[in-house]
N, C-alpha and C. Protein backbone atom coordinates (compact mmCIF):
# COMPACT_ATOMS: atom_id res chain seq x y z
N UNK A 1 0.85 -1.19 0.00
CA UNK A 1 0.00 0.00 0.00
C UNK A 1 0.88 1.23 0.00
N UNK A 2 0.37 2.35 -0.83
CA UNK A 2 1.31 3.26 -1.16
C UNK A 2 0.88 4.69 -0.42
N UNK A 3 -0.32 4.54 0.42
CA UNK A 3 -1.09 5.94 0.88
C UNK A 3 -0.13 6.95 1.60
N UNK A 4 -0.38 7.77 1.11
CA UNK A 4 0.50 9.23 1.59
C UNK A 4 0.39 8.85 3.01
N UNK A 5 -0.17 8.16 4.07
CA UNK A 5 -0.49 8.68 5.17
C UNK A 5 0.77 7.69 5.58
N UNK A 6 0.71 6.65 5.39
CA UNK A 6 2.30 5.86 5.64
C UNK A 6 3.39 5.67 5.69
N UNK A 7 3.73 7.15 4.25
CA UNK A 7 4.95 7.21 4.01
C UNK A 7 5.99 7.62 5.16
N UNK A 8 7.17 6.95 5.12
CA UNK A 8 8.52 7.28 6.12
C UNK A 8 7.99 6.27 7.58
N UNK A 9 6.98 5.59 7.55
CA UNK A 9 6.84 5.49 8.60
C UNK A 9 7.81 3.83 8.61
N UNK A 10 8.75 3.43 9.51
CA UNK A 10 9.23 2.21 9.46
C UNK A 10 8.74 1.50 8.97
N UNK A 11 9.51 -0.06 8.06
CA UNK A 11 8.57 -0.92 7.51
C UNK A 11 7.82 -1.93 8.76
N UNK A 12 8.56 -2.13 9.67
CA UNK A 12 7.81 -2.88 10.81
C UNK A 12 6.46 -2.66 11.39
N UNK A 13 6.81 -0.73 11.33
CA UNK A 13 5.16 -0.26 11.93
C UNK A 13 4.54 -0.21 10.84
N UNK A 14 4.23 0.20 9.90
CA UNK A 14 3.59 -0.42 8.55
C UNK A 14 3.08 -1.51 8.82
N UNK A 15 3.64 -2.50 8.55
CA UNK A 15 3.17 -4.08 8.12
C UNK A 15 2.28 -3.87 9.48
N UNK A 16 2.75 -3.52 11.10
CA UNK A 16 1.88 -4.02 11.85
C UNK A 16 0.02 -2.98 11.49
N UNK A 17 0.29 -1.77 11.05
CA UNK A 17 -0.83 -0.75 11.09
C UNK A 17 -1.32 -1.69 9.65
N UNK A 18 -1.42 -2.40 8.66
CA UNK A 18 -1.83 -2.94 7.56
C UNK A 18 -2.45 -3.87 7.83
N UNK A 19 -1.96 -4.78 8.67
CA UNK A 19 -2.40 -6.38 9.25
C UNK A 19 -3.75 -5.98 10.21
N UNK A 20 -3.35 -4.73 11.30
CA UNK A 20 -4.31 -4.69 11.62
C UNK A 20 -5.60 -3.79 10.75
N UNK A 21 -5.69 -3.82 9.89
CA UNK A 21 -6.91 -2.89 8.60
C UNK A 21 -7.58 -3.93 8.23
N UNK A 22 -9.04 -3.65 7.98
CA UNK A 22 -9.83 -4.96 7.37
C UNK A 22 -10.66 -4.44 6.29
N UNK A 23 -10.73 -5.27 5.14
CA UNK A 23 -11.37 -4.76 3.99
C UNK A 23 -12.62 -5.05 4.13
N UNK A 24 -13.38 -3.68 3.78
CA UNK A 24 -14.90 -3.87 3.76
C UNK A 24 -15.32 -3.03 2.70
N UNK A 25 -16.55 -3.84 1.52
CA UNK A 25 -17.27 -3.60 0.70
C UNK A 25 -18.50 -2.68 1.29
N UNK A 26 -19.05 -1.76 -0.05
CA UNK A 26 -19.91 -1.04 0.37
C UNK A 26 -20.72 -0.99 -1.48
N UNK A 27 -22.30 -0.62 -1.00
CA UNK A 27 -22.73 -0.89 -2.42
C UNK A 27 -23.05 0.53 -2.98
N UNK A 28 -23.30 0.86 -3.94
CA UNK A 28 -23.48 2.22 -4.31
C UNK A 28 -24.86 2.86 -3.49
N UNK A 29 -24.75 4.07 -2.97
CA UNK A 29 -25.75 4.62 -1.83
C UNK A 29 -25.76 4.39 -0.70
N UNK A 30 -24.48 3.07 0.12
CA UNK A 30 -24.17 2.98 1.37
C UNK A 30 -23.51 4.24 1.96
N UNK A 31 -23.83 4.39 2.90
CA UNK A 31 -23.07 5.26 3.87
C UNK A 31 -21.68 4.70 4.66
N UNK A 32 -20.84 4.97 4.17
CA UNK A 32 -19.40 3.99 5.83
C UNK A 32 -19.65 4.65 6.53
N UNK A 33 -20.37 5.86 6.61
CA UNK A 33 -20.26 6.54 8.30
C UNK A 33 -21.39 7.95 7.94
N UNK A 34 -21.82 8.07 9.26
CA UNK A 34 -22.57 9.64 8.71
C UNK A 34 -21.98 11.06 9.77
N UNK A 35 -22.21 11.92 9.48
CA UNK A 35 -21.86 13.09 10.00
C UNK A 35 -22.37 12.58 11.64
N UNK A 36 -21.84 13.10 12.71
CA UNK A 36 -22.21 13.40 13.96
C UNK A 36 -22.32 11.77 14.13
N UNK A 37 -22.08 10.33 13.69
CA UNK A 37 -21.86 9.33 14.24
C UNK A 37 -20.08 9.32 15.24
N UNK A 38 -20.55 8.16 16.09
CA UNK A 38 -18.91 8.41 16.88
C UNK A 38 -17.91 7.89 15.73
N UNK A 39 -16.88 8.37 16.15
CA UNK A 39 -15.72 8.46 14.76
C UNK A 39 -14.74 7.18 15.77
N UNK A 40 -14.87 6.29 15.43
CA UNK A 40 -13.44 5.37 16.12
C UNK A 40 -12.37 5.08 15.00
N UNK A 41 -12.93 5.06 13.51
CA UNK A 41 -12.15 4.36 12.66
C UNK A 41 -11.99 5.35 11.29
N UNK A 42 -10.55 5.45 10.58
CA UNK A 42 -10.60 5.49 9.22
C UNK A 42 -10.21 4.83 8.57
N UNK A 43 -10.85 5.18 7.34
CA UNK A 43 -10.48 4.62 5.76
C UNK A 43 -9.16 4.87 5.23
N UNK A 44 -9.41 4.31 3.97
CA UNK A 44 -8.13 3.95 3.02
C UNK A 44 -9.02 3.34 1.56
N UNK A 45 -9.22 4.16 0.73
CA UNK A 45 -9.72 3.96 -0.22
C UNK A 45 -8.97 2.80 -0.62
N UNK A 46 -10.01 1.74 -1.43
CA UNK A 46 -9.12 0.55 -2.17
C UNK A 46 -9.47 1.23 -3.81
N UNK A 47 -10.84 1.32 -4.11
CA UNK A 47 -11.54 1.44 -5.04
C UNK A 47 -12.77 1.67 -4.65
N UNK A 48 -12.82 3.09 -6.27
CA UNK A 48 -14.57 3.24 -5.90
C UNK A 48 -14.51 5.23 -5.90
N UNK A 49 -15.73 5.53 -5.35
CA UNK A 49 -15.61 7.13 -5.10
C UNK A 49 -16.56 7.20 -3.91
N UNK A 50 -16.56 7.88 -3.33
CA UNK A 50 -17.36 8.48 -2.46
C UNK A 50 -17.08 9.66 -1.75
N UNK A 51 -19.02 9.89 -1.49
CA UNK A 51 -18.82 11.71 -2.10
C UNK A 51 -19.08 11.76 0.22
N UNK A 52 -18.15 12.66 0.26
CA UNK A 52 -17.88 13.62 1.49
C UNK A 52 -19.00 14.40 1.52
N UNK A 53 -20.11 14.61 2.25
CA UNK A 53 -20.57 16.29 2.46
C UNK A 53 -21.27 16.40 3.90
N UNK A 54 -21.27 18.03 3.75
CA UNK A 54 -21.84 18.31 5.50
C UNK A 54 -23.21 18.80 5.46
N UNK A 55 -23.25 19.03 6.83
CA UNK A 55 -25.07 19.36 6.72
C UNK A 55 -26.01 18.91 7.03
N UNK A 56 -26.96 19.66 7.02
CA UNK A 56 -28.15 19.12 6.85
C UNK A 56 -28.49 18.57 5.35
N UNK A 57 -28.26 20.22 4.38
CA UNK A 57 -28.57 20.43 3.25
C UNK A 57 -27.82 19.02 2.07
N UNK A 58 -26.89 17.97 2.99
CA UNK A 58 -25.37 17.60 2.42
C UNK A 58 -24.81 18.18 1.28
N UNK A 59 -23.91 19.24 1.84
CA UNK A 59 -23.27 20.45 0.97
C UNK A 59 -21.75 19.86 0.47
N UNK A 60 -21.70 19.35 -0.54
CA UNK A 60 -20.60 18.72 -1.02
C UNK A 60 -19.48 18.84 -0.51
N UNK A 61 -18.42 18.25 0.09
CA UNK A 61 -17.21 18.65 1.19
C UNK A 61 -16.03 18.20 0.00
N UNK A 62 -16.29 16.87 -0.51
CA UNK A 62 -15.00 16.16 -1.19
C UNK A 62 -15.45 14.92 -1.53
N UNK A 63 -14.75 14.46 -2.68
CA UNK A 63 -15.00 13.20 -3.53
C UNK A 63 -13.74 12.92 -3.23
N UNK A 64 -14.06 11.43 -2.39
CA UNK A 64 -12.59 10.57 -2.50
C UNK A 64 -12.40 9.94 -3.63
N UNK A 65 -11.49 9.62 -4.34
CA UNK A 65 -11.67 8.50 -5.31
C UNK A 65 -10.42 8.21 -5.67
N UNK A 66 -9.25 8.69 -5.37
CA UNK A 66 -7.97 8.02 -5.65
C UNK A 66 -7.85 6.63 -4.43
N UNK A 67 -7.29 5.70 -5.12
CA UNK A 67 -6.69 4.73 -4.35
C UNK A 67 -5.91 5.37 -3.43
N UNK A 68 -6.05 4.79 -2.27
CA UNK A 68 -5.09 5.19 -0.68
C UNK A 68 -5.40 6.62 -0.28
N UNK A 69 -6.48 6.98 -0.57
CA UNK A 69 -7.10 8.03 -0.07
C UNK A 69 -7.45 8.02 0.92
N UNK A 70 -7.23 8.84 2.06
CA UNK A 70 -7.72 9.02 3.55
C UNK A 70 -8.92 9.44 3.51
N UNK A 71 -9.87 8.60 3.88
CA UNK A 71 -11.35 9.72 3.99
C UNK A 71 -11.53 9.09 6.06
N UNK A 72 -12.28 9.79 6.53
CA UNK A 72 -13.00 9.44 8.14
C UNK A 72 -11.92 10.05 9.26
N UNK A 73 -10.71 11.14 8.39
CA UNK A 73 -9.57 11.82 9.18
C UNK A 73 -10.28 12.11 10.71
N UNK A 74 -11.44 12.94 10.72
CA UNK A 74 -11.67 13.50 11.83
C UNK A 74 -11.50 12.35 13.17
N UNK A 75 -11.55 10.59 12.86
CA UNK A 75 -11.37 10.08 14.09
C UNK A 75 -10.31 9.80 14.33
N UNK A 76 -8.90 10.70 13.79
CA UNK A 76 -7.47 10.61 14.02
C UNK A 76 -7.02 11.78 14.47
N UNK A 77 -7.95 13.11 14.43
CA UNK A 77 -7.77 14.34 15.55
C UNK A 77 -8.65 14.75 16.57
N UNK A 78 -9.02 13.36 17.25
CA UNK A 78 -9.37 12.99 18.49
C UNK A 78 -10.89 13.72 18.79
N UNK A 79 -11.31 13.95 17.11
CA UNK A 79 -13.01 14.21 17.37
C UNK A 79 -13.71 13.35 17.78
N UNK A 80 -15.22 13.42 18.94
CA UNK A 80 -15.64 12.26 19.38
C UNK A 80 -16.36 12.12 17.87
N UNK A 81 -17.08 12.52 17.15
CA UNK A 81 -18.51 12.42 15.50
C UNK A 81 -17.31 12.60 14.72
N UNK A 82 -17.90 12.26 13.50
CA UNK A 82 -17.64 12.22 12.11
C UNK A 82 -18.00 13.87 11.83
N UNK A 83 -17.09 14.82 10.75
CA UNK A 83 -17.68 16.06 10.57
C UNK A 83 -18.30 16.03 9.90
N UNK A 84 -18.12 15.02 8.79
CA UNK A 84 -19.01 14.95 6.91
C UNK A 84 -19.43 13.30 7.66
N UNK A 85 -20.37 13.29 6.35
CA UNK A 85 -21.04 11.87 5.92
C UNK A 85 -20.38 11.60 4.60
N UNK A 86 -19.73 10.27 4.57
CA UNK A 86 -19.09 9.23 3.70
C UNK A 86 -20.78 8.92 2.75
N UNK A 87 -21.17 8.76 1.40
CA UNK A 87 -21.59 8.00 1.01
C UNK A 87 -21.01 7.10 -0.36
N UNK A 88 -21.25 6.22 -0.72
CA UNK A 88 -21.02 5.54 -1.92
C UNK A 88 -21.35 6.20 -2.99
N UNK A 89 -20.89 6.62 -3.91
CA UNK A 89 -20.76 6.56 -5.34
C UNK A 89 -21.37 5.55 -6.53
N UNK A 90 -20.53 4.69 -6.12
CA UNK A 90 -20.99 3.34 -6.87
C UNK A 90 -20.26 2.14 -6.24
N UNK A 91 -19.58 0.90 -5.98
CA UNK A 91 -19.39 -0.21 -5.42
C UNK A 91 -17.82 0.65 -5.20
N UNK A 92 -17.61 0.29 -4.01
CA UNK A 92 -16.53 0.68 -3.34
C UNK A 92 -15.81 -0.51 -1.89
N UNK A 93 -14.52 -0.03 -2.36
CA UNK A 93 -13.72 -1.11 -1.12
C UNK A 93 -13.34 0.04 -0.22
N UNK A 94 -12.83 -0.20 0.77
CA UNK A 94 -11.63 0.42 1.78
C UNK A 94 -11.27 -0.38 3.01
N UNK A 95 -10.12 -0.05 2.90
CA UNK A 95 -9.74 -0.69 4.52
C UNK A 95 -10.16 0.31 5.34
N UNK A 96 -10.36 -0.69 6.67
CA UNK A 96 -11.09 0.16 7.84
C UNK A 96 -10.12 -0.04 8.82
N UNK A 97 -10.02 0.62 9.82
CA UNK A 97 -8.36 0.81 10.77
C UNK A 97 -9.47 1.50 12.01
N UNK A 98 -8.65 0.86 12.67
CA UNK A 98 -9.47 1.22 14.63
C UNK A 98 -8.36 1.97 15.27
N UNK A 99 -8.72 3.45 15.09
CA UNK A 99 -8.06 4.31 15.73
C UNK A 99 -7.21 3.60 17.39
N UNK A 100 -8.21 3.11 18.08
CA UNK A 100 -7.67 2.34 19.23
C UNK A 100 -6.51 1.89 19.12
N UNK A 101 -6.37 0.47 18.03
CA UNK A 101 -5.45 -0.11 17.85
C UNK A 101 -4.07 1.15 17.02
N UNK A 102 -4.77 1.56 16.67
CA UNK A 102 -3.16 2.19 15.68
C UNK A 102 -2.78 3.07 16.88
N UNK A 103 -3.24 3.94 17.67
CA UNK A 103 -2.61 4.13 18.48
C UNK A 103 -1.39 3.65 19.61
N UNK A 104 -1.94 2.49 19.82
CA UNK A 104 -0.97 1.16 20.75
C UNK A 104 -0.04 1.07 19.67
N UNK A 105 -0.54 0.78 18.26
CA UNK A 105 0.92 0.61 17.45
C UNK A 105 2.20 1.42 17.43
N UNK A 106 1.91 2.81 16.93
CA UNK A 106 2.19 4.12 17.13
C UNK A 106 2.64 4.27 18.83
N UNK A 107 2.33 4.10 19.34
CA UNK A 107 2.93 4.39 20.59
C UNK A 107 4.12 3.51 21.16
N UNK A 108 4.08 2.25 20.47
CA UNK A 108 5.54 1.72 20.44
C UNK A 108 6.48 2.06 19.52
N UNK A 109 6.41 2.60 18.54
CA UNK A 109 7.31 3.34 17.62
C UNK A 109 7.05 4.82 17.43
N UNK A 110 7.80 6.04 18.41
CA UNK A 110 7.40 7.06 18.47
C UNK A 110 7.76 7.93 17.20
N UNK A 111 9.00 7.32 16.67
CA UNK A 111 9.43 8.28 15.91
C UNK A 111 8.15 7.89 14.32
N UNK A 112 7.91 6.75 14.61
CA UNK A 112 6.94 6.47 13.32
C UNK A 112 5.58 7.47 13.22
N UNK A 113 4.91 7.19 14.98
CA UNK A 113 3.97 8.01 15.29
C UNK A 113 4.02 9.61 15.01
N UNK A 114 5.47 10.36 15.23
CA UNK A 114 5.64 11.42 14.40
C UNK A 114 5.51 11.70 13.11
N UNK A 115 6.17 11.00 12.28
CA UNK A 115 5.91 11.22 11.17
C UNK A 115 4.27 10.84 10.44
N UNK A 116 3.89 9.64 11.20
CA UNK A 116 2.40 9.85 10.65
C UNK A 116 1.72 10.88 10.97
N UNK A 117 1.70 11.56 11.86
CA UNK A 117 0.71 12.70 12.20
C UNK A 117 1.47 13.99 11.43
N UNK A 118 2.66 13.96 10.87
CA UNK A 118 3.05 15.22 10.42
C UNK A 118 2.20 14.64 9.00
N UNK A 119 2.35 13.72 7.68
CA UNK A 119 1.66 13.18 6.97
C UNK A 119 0.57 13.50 7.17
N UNK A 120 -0.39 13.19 8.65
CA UNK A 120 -1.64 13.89 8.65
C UNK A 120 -2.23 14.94 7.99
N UNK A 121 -1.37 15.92 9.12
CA UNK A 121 -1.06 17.24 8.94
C UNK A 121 -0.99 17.84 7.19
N UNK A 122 -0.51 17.65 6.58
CA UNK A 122 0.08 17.47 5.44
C UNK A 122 -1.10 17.31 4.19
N UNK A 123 -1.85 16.17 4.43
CA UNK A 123 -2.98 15.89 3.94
C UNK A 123 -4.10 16.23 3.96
N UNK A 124 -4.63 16.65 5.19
CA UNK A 124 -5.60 17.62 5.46
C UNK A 124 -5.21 18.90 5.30
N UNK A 125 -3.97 19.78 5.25
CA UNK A 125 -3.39 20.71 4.71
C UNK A 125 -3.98 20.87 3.13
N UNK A 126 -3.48 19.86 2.30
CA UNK A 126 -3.84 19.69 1.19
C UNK A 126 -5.41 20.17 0.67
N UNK A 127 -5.79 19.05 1.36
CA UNK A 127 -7.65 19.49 1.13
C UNK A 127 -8.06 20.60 1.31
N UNK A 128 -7.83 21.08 2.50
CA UNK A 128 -8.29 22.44 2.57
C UNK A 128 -7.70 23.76 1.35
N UNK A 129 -6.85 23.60 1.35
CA UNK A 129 -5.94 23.81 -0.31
C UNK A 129 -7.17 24.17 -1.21
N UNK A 130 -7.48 22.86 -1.54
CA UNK A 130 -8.63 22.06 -2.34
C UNK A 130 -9.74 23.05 -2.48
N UNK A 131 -9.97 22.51 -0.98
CA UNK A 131 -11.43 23.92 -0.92
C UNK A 131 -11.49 25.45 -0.92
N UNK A 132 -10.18 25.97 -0.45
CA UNK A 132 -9.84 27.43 -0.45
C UNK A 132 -10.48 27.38 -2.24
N UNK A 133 -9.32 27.14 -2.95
CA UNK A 133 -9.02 26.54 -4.67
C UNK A 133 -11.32 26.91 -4.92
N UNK A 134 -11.71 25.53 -4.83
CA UNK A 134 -12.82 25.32 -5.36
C UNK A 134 -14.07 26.41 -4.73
N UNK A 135 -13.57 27.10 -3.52
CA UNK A 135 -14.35 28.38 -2.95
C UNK A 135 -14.08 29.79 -3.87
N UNK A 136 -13.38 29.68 -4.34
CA UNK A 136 -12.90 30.99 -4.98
C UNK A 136 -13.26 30.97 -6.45
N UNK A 137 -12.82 29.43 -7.27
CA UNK A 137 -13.86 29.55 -8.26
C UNK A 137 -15.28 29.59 -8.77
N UNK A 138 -16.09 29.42 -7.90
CA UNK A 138 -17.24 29.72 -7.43
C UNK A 138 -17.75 30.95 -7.23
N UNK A 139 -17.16 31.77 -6.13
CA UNK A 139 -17.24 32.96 -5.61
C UNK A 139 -16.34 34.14 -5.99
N UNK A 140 -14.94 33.53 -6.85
CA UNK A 140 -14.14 34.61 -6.95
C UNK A 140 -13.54 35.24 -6.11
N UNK A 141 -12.61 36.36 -6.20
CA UNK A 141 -11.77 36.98 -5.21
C UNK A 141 -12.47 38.28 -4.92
N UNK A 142 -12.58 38.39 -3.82
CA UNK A 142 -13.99 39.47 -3.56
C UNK A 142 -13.04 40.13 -2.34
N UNK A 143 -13.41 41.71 -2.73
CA UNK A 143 -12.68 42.51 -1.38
C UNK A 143 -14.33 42.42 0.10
N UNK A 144 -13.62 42.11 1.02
CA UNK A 144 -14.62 41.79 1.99
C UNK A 144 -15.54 43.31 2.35
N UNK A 145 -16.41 43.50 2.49
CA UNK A 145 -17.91 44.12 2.63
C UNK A 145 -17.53 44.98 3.87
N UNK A 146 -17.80 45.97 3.69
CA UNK A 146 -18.32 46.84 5.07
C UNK A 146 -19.36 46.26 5.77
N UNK A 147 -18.74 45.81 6.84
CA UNK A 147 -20.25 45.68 7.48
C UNK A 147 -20.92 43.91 7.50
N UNK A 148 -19.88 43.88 6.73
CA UNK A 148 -20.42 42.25 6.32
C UNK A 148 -19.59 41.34 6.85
């Protein structure tokens, strides 16, 4: 597995954070998780897309769809809910990972545990990138409002 979120991290803690991941199918219109459910676990796209959004209204957040894509981040910065709702696209895999356990992993290899959370960091950096990016083409570069 090649996911940005792994990279640099020893091959030992690897193999153990992989072994413990379990692949689970989802059919097109499943949910893996919804907004404001408790967050214990994330993903790892295998295959497939699924669309991110928040809300009530579900206001489009992000389409996962590259292989080794991180989607369900929020239960790795120690949110108790999910911020978005995961739904299916169309037939989709991902590994599923129990925050619990990767922690105990990570906590026997500290220097690994660093670098995954800087990777975190890094990736959710990115996205937001993403959305700054996809807010502005939308809305454009606007001098902010008196008053507003």
């Amino acid at each position: 597995m090649r996911a940005d979120l792994f990279q640099g991290i020893t091959e030992s803690t690897r193999w153990r954070i992989l072994e413990s991941g379990r692949l689970e199918s989802y059919a097109p219109k499943d949910f893996i998780f919804r907004q404001g459910e408790p967050a214990h676990c994330f993903y790892i796209m295998v295959e497939g897309r699924v669309r991110l959004s928040l809300g009530p209204g579900e206001l489009l957040s992000h389409v996962a769809s590259d292989p080794n894509e991180l989607i369900g981040w929020s239960s790795l910065v120690d949110n108790k809910t999910y911020t978005a709702s995961a739904e299916c696209v169309g037939p989709v895999k991902v590994l599923r990972f129990e925050c619990q356990l990767l922690n105990e992993i990570l906590l026997q290899d500290p220097a690994s545990g660093m670098v995954f959370f800087q990777n975190l960091a890094a990736i959710i950096g990115r996205r937001l990138l993403k959305s700054y990016q996809a807010t502005i083409s939308v809305y454009g570069l606007r001098e902010p409002q008196p008053g507003g």
